[in-house]
Structure formats: structure tokens, C-alpha cells
C-alpha atoms as a PDB file:
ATOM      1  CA  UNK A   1       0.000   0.000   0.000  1.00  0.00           C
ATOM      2  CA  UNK A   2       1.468   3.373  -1.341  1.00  0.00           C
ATOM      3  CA  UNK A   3       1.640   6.050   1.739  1.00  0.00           C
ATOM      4  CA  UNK A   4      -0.812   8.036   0.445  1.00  0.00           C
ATOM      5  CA  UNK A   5      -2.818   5.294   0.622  1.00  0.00           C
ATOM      6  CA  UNK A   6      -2.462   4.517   4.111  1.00  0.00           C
ATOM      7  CA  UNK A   7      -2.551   8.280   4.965  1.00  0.00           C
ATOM      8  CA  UNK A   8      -5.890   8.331   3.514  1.00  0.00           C
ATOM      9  CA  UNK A   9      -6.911   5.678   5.188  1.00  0.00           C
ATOM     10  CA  UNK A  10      -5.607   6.466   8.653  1.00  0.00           C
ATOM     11  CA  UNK A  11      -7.449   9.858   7.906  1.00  0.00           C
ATOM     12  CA  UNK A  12     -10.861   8.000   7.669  1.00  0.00           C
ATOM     13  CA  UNK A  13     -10.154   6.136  10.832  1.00  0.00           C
ATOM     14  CA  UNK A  14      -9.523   9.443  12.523  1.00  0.00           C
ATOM     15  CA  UNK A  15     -12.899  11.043  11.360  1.00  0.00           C
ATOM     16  CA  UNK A  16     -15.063   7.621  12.047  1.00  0.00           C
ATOM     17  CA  UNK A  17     -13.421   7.889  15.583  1.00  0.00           C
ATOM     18  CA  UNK A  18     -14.434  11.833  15.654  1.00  0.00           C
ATOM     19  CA  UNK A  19     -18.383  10.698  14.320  1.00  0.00           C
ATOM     20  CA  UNK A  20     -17.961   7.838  16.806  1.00  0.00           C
ATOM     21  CA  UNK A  21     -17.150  10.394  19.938  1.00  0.00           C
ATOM     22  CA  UNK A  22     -19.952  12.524  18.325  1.00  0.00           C
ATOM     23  CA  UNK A  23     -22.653  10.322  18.373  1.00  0.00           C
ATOM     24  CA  UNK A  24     -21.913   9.143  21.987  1.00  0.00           C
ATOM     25  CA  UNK A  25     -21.602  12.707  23.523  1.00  0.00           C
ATOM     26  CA  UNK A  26     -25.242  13.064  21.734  1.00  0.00           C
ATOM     27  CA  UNK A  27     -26.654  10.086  23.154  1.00  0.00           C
ATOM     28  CA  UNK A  28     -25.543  10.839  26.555  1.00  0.00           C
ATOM     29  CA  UNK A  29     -26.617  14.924  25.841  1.00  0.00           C
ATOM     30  CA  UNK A  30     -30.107  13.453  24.954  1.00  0.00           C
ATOM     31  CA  UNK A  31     -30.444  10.841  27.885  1.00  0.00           C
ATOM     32  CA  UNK A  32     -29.704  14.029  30.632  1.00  0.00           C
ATOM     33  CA  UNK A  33     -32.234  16.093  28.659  1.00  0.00           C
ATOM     34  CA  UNK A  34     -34.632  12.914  29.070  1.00  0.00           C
ATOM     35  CA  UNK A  35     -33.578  12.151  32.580  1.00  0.00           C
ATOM     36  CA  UNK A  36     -34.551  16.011  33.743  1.00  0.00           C
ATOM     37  CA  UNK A  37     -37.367  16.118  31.328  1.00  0.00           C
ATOM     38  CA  UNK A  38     -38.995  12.933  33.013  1.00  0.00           C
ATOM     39  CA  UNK A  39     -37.247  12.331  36.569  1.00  0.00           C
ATOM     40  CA  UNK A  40     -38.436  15.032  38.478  1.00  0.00           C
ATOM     41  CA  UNK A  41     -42.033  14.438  37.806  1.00  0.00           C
ATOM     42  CA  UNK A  42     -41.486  11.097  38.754  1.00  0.00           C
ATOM     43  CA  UNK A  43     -39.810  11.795  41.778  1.00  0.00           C
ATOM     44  CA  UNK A  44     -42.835  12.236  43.716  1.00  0.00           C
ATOM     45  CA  UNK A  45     -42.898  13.257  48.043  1.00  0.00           C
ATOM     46  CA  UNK A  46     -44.658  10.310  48.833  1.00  0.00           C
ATOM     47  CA  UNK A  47     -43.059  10.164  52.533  1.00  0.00           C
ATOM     48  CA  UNK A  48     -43.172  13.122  54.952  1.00  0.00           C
ATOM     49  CA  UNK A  49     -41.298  11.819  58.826  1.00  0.00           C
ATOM     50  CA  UNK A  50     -42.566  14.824  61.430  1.00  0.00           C
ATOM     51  CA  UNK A  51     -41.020  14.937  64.864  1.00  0.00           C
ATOM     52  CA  UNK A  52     -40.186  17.063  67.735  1.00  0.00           C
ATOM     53  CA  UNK A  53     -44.258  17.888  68.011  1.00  0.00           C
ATOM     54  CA  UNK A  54     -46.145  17.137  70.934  1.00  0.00           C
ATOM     55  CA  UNK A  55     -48.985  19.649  71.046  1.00  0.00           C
ATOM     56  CA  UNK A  56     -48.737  20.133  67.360  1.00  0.00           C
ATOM     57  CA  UNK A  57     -49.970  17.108  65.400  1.00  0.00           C
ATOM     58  CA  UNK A  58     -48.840  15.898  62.103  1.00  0.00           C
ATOM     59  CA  UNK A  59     -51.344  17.536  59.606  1.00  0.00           C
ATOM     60  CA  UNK A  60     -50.947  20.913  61.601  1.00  0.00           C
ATOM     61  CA  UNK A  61     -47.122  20.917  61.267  1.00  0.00           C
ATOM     62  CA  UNK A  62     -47.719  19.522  57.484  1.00  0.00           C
ATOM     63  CA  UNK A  63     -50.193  22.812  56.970  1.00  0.00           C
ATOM     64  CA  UNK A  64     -47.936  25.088  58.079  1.00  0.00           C
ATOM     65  CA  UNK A  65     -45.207  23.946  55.934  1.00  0.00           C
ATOM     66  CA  UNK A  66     -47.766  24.799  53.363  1.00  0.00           C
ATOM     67  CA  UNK A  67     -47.089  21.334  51.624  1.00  0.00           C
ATOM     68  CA  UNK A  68     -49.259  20.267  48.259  1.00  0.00           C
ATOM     69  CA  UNK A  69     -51.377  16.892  47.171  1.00  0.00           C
ATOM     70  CA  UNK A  70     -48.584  17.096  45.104  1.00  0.00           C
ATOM     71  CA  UNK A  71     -44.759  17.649  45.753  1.00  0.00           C
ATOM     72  CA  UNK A  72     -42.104  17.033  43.473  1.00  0.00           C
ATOM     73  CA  UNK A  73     -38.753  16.258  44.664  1.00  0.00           C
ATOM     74  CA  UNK A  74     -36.505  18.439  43.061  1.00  0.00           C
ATOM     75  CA  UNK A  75     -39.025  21.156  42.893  1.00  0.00           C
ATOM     76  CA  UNK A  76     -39.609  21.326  46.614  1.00  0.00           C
ATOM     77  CA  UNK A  77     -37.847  23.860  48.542  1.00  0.00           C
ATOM     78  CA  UNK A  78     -36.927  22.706  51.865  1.00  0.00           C
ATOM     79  CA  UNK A  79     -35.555  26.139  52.946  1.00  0.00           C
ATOM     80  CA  UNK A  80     -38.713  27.896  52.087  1.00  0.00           C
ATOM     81  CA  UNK A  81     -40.887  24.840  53.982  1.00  0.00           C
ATOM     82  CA  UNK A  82     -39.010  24.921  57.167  1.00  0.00           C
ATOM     83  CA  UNK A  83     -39.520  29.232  56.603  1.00  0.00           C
ATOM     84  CA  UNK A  84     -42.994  28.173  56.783  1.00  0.00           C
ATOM     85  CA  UNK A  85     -42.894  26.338  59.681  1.00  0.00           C
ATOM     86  CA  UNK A  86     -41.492  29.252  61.556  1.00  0.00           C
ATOM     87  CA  UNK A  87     -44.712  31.213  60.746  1.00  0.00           C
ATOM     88  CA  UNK A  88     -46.463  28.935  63.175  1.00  0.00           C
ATOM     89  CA  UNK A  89     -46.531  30.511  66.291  1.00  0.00           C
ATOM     90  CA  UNK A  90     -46.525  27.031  68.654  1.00  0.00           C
ATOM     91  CA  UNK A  91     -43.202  26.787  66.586  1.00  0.00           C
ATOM     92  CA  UNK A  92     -39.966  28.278  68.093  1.00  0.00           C
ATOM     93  CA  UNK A  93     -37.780  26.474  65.650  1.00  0.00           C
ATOM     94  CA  UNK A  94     -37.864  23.983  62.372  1.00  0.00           C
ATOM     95  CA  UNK A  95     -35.575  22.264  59.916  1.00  0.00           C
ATOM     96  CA  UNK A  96     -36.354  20.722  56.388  1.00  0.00           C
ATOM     97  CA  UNK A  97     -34.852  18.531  55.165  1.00  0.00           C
ATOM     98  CA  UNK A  98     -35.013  16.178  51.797  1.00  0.00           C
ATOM     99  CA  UNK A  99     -34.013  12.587  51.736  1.00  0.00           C
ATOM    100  CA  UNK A 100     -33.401  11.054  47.841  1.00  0.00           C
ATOM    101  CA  UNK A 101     -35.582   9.771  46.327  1.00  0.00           C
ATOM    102  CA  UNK A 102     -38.550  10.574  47.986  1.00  0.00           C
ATOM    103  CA  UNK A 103     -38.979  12.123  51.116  1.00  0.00           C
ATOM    104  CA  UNK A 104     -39.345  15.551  53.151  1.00  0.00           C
ATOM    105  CA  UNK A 105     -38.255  15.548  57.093  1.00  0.00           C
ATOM    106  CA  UNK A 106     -38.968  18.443  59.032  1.00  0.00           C
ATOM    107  CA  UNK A 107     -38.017  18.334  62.791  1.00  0.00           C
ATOM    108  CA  UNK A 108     -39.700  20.863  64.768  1.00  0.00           C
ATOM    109  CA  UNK A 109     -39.161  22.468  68.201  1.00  0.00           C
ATOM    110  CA  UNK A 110     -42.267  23.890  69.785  1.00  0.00           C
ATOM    111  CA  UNK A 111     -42.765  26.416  72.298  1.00  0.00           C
ATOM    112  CA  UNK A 112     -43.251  26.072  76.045  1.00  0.00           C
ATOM    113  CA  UNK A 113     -45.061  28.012  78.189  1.00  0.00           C
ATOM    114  CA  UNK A 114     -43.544  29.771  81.601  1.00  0.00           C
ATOM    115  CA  UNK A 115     -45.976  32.210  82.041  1.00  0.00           C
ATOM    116  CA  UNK A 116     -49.324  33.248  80.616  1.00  0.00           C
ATOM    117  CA  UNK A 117     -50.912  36.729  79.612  1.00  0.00           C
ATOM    118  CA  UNK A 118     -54.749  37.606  79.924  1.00  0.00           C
ATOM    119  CA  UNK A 119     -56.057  38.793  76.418  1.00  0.00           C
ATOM    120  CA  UNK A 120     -60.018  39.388  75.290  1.00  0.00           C
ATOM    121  CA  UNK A 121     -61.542  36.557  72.532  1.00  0.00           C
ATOM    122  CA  UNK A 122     -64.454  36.505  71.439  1.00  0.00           C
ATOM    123  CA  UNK A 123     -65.606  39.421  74.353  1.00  0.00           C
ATOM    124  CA  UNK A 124     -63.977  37.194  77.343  1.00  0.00           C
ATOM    125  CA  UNK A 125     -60.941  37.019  78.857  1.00  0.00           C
ATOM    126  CA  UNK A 126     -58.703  33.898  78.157  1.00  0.00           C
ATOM    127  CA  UNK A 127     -55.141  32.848  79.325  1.00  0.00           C
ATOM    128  CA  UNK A 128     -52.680  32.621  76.252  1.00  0.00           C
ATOM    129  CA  UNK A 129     -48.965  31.156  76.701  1.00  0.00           C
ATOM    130  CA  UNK A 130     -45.893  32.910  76.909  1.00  0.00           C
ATOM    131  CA  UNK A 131     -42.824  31.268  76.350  1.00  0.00           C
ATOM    132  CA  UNK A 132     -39.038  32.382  77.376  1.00  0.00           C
ATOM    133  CA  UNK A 133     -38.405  34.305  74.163  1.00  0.00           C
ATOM    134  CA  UNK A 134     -41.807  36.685  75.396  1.00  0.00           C
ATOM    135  CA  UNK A 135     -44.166  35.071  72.535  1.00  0.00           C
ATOM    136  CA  UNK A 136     -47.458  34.840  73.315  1.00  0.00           C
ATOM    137  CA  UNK A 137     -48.476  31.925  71.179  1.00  0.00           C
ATOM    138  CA  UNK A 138     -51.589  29.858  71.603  1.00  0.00           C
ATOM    139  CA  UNK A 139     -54.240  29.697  74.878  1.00  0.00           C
ATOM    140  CA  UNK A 140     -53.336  28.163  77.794  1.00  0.00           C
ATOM    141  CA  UNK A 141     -55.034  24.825  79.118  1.00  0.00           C
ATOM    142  CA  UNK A 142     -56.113  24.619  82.516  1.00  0.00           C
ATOM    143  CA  UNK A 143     -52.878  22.139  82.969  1.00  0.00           C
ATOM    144  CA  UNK A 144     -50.865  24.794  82.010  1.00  0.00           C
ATOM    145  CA  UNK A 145     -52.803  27.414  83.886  1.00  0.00           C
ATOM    146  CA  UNK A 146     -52.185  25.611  87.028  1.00  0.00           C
ATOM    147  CA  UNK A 147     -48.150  25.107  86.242  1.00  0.00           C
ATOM    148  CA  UNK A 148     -47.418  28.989  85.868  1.00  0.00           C
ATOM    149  CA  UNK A 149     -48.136  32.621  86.924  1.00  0.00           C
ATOM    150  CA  UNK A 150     -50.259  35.389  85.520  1.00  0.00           C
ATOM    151  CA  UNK A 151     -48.139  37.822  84.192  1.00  0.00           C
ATOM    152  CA  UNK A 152     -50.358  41.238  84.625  1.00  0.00           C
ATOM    153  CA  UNK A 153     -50.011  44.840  84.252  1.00  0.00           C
ATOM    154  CA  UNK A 154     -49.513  44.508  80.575  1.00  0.00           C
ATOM    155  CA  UNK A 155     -51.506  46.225  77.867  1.00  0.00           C
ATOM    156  CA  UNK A 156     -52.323  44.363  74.249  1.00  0.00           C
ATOM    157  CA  UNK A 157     -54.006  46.246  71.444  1.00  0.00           C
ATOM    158  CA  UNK A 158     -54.997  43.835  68.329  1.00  0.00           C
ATOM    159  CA  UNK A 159     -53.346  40.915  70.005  1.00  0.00           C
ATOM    160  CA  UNK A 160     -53.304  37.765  68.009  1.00  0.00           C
ATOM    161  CA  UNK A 161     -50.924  34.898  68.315  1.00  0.00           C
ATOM    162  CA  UNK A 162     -47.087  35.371  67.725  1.00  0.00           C
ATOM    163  CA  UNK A 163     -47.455  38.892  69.691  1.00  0.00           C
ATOM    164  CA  UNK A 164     -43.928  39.442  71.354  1.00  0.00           C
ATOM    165  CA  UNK A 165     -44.341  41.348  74.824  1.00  0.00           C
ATOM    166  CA  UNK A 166     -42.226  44.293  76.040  1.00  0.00           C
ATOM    167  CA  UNK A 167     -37.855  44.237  76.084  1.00  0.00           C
ATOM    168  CA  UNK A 168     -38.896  45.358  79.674  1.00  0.00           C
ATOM    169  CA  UNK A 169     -39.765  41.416  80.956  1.00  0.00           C
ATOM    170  CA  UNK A 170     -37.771  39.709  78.861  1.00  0.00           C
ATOM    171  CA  UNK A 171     -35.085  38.824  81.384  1.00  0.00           C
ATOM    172  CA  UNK A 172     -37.564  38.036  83.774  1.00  0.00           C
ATOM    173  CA  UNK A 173     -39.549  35.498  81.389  1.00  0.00           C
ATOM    174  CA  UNK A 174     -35.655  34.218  80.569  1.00  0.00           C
ATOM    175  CA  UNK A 175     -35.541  33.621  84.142  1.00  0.00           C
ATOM    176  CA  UNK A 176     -39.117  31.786  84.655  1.00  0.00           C
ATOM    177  CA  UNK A 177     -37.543  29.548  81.772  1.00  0.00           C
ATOM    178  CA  UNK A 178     -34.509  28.639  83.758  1.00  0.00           C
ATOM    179  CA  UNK A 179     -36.949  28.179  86.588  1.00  0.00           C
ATOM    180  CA  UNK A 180     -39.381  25.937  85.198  1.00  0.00           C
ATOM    181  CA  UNK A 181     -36.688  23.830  83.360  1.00  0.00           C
ATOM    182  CA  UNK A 182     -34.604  23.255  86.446  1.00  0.00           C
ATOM    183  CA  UNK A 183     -37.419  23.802  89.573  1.00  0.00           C
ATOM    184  CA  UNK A 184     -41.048  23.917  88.207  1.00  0.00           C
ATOM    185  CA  UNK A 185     -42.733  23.298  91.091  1.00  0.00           C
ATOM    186  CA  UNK A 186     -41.189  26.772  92.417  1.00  0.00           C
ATOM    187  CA  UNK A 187     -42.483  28.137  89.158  1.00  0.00           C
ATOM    188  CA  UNK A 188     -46.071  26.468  89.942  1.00  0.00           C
ATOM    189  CA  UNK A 189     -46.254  28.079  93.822  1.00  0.00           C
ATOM    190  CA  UNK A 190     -46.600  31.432  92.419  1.00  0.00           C
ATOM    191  CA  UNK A 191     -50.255  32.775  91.334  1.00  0.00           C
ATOM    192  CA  UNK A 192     -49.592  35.833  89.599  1.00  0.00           C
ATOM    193  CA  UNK A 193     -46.794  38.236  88.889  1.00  0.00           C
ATOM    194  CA  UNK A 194     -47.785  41.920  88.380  1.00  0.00           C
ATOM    195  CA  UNK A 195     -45.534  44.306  86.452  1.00  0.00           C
ATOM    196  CA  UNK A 196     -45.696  47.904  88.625  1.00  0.00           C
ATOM    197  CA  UNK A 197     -44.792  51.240  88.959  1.00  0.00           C
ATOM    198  CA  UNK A 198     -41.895  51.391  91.564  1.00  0.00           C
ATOM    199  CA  UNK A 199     -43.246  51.924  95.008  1.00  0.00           C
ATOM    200  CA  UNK A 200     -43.265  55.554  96.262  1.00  0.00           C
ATOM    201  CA  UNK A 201     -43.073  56.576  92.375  1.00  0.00           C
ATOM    202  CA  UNK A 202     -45.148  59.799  90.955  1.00  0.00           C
ATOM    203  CA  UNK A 203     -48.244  58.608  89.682  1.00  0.00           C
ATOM    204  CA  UNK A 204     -47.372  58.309  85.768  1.00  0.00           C
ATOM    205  CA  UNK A 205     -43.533  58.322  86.233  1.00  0.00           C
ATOM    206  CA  UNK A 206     -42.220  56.831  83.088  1.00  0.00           C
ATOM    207  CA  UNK A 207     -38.351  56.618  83.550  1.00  0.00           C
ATOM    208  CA  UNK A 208     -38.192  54.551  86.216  1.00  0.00           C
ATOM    209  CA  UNK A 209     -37.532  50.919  85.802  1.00  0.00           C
ATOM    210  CA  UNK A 210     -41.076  48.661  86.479  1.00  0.00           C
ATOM    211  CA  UNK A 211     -41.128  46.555  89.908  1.00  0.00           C
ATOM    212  CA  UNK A 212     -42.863  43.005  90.365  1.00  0.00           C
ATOM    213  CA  UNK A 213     -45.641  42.460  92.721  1.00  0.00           C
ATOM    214  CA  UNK A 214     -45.416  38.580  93.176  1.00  0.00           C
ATOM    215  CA  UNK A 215     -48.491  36.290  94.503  1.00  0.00           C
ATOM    216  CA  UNK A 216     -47.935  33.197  95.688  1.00  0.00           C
ATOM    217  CA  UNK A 217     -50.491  30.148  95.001  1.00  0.00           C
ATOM    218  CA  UNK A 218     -51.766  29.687  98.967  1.00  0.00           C
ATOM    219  CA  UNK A 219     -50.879  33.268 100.387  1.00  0.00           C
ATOM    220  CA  UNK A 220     -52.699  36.520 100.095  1.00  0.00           C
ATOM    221  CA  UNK A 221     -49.613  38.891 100.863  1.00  0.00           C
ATOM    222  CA  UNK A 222     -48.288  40.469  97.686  1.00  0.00           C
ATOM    223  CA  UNK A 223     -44.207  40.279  97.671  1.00  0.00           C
ATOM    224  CA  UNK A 224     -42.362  43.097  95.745  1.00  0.00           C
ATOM    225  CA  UNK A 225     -39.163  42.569  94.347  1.00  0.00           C
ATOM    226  CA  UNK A 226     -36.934  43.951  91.581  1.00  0.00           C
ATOM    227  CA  UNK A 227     -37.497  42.938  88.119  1.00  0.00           C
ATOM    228  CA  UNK A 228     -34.536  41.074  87.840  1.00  0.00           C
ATOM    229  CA  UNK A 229     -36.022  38.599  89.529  1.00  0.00           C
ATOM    230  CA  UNK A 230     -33.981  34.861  90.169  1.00  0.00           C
ATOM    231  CA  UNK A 231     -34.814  31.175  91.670  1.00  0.00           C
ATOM    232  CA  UNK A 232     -32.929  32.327  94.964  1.00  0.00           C
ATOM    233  CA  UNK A 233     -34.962  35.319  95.533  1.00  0.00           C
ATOM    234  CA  UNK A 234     -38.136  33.026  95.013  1.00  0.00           C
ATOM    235  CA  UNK A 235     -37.118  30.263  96.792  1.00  0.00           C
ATOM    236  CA  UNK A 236     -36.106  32.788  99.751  1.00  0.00           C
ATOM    237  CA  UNK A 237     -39.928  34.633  98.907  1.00  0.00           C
ATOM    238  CA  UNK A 238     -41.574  31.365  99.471  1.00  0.00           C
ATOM    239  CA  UNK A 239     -39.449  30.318 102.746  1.00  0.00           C
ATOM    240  CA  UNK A 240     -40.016  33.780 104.603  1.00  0.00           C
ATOM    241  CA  UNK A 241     -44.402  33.691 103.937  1.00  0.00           C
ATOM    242  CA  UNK A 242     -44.135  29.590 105.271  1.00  0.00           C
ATOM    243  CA  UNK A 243     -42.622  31.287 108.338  1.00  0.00           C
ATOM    244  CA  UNK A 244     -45.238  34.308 108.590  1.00  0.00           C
ATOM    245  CA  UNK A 245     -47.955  31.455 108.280  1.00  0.00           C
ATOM    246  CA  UNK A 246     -46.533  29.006 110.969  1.00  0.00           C
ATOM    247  CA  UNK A 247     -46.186  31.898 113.394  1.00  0.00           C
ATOM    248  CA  UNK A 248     -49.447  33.189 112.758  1.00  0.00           C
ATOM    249  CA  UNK A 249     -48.309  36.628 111.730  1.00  0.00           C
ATOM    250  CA  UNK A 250     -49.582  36.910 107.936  1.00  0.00           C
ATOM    251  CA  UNK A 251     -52.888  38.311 108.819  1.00  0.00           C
ATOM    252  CA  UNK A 252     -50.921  41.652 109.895  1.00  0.00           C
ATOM    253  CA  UNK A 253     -48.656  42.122 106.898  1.00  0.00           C
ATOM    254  CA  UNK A 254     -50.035  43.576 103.804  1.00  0.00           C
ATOM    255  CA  UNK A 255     -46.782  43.922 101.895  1.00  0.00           C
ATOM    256  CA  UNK A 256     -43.264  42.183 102.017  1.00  0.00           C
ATOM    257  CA  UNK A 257     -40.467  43.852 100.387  1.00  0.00           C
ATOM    258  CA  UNK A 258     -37.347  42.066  98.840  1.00  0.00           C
ATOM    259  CA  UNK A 259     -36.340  44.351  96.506  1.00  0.00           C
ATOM    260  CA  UNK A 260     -32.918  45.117  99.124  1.00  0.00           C
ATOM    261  CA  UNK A 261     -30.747  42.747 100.311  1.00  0.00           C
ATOM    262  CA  UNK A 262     -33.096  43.424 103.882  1.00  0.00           C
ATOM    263  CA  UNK A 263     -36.547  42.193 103.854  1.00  0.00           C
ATOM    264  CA  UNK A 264     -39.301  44.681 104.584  1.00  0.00           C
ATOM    265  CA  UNK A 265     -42.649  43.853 106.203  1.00  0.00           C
ATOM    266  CA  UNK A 266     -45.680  46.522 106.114  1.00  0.00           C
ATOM    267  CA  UNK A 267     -48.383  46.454 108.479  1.00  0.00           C
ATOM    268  CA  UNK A 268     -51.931  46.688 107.113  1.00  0.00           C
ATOM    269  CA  UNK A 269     -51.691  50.819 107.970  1.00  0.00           C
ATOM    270  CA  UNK A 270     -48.744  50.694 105.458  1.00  0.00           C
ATOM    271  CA  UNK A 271     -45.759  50.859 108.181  1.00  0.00           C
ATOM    272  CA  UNK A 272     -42.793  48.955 107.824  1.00  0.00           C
ATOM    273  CA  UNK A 273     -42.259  46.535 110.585  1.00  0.00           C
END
């Protein structure tokens, strides 16, 4: 064979090679465009694992993350579903997260309640909760009621659910969440917790910082105390009116005062003792 020959012909062997690499780069070109033409419909959600709930159920976590009859895999957005989640008010945190081929998990961390807030519904009065953070997020149950203080002396115009109270108590609701995470049974002893005016203070003062007026569960005397309140004070709050009641004293005292390191008592004329 002359060597143009075999030029020629190793020139024909280099094309059909070329056409060869072609044609495969196509096919594989044309089985992606298939593959994301008719995989993602496919890929239905058919699972969907909840956890973390326990006054939420299923279907109520699954409505809040907004989710379709129909969810696609690689169409849903498990960012914008746990987003969703987070709208909820019971719901102080959520993940998303999607599992190939065919399933959505979205873990959930509700809300707990370590106080509670009077607001009107429906022309009557009801208890709503109020977690650490200072959200008021769903009404109270009379198990819940019974577990945690009244938190008065707040105002609420158009109050709905996911309302944060006032900077002013948020240390203080920190501190009922320490409380009734490591002692709730202190945390349960105490009926109501008013937020006042400082005692002595010009009627309408503004600037000065607000004072608690604390009631416990099985006394009538009011305790007042600073609003950076702590399990120590309490459990010292709680010590001093079992003593007034076994000595028979607490019928005299119409005040105690523990807002110095010395505690006060006033009489029922208003003189401390």
C-alpha cells in the first residue's frame, strides 16, 4: 500500500473515531435532557417523617409547611418549607430537610409556656402562653394554667398569636424559663406576677424601671421585688411567707419587700415593721 494510501486511510479512521465520539456525547446529551425532562415528575414526596411535636400534630405541622397533594422532589424547597414552619406561632424552631428519592423531614421544636398573659376573645378574657423568648403563642389549658403565673399589668391592642411582649420582661420570662426547666414546682407556687410602677413613684412616672408584685399560690400577701427577679430570691420569697404562716403573723402584713438585700414587712396601715 502506497503512503498516500495509508494516509488516507488512517485519515478516515480518525474522522469515524471523531463521528464515533460525536454520536456518543449526543446520546448521553439526549439521555440528561430525558432524565430532567422525566425524573423530576417522577420523583414524587410520597413520605413526609414529622417529629419534635407534641402539642402540634402531624397535619398541623404539614399545613404550616404549606405542603401540596402534590410535591415534586426536586421542585420542593426545603428552605422555604421549614420558613414556613417558623410562621407557626406554637413553633420556636424547624428544619427541612429532603431525603433522595422521595422524602421531606422536618423536625420541629415547639414552644413552652412559663408564664401566661390575659387577652379578650371573642368578648372574654382567656389565658394565652408565653414562652421564654416573650411570645405569646396559643391559649393556655387549665394544665398549664395551674403550672405557671399570671403575668399582669400589661396592655395588648390587636393581640393575636405570635405577639412578642415588652424588652422590659424579657429577662424576667428568661428567668421563669430557667426556673421551670430546672425547679417547676417553684415556678407552679406562684399565682400571679404583676408588672408595677416602683413603690413611692409619681403617679405616671415613666423613667423609672417597672417593679414586680409577686403572689404566691396559697398566700394573700403580695411580695415586691426587683425585676430582675432569680430562683434564689423566690425560693427565699416562698421560705419567709411559710414562716409568717406558721407563726401566725400573715394576717398583719399587707406587703413584704425584697427588693434590698433586707426584707421589709408593712403592716396593714402601710408601716414597715
Amino acid at each position: 500500500m502506497s503512503d498516500y494510501a495509508r494516509r488516507a486511510q488512517g485519515q478516515q479512521r480518525g474522522i469515524e473515531r471523531v463521528l464515533v465520539a460525536l454520536l456518543v456525547a449526543m446520546a448521553v446529551l439526549a439521555a440528561v435532557a430525558a432524565a430532567l425532562l422525566l425524573l423530576p415528575p417522577a420523583l414524587r414526596v410520597t413520605r413526609y417523617e414529622v417529629s419534635g411535636n407534641a402539642s402540634l400534630t402531624r397535619d398541623e405541622v404539614l399545613a404550616a409547611a404549606l405542603i401540596h397533594e402534590k410535591e415534586y422532589y426536586f421542585a420542593l424547597d426545603a428552605g422555604r418549607v421549614a420558613a414556613a414552619v417558623m410562621a407557626e406561632p406554637r413553633v420556636a424552631s424547624a428544619k427541612a430537610e429532603k431525603v433522595f428519592p422521595n422524602c421531606l423531614r422536618i423536625a420541629v421544636t415547639e414552644r413552652r409556656p412559663v408564664a401566661s398573659v390575659l387577652v379578650s376573645a371573642n368578648g372574654r378574657a382567656r389565658a394565652a402562653c408565653v414562652d421564654a423568648e416573650g411570645v405569646a403563642y396559643a391559649f393556655a389549658s387549665a394544665a398549664e394554667s395551674s403550672a405557671m403565673p399570671v403575668l399582669s399589668g400589661l396592655r395588648f391592642e390587636g393581640f393575636r398569636f405570635g405577639t412578642r411582649l415588652p424588652s422590659s420582661v424579657s429577662s424576667l420570662l428568661a428567668t421563669l424559663g430557667r426556673i421551670g426547666e430546672e425547679e417547676p414546682a417553684i415556678l407552679a407556687s406562684i399565682s400571679e406576677i404583676r408588672i408595677v410602677a416602683p413603690y413611692g413613684a409619681a403617679q405616671g412616672a415613666a423613667s423609672a424601671a417597672p417593679e414586680l408584685l409577686i403572689y404566691p399560690l396559697n398566700e394573700r400577701i403580695p411580695v415586691r421585688a426587683n425585676a430582675s427577679l432569680d430562683a434564689p430570691t423566690l425560693r427565699s420569697i416562698l421560705l419567709v411567707l411559710d414562716v409568717l404562716g406558721t407563726r401566725g403573723i400573715a394576717a398583719s402584713v399587707s406587703e413584704i419587700d425584697f427588693r434590698t438585700g433586707t426584707v421589709v414587712y408593712r403592716g396593714k396601715e402601710g408601716r414597715p415593721e
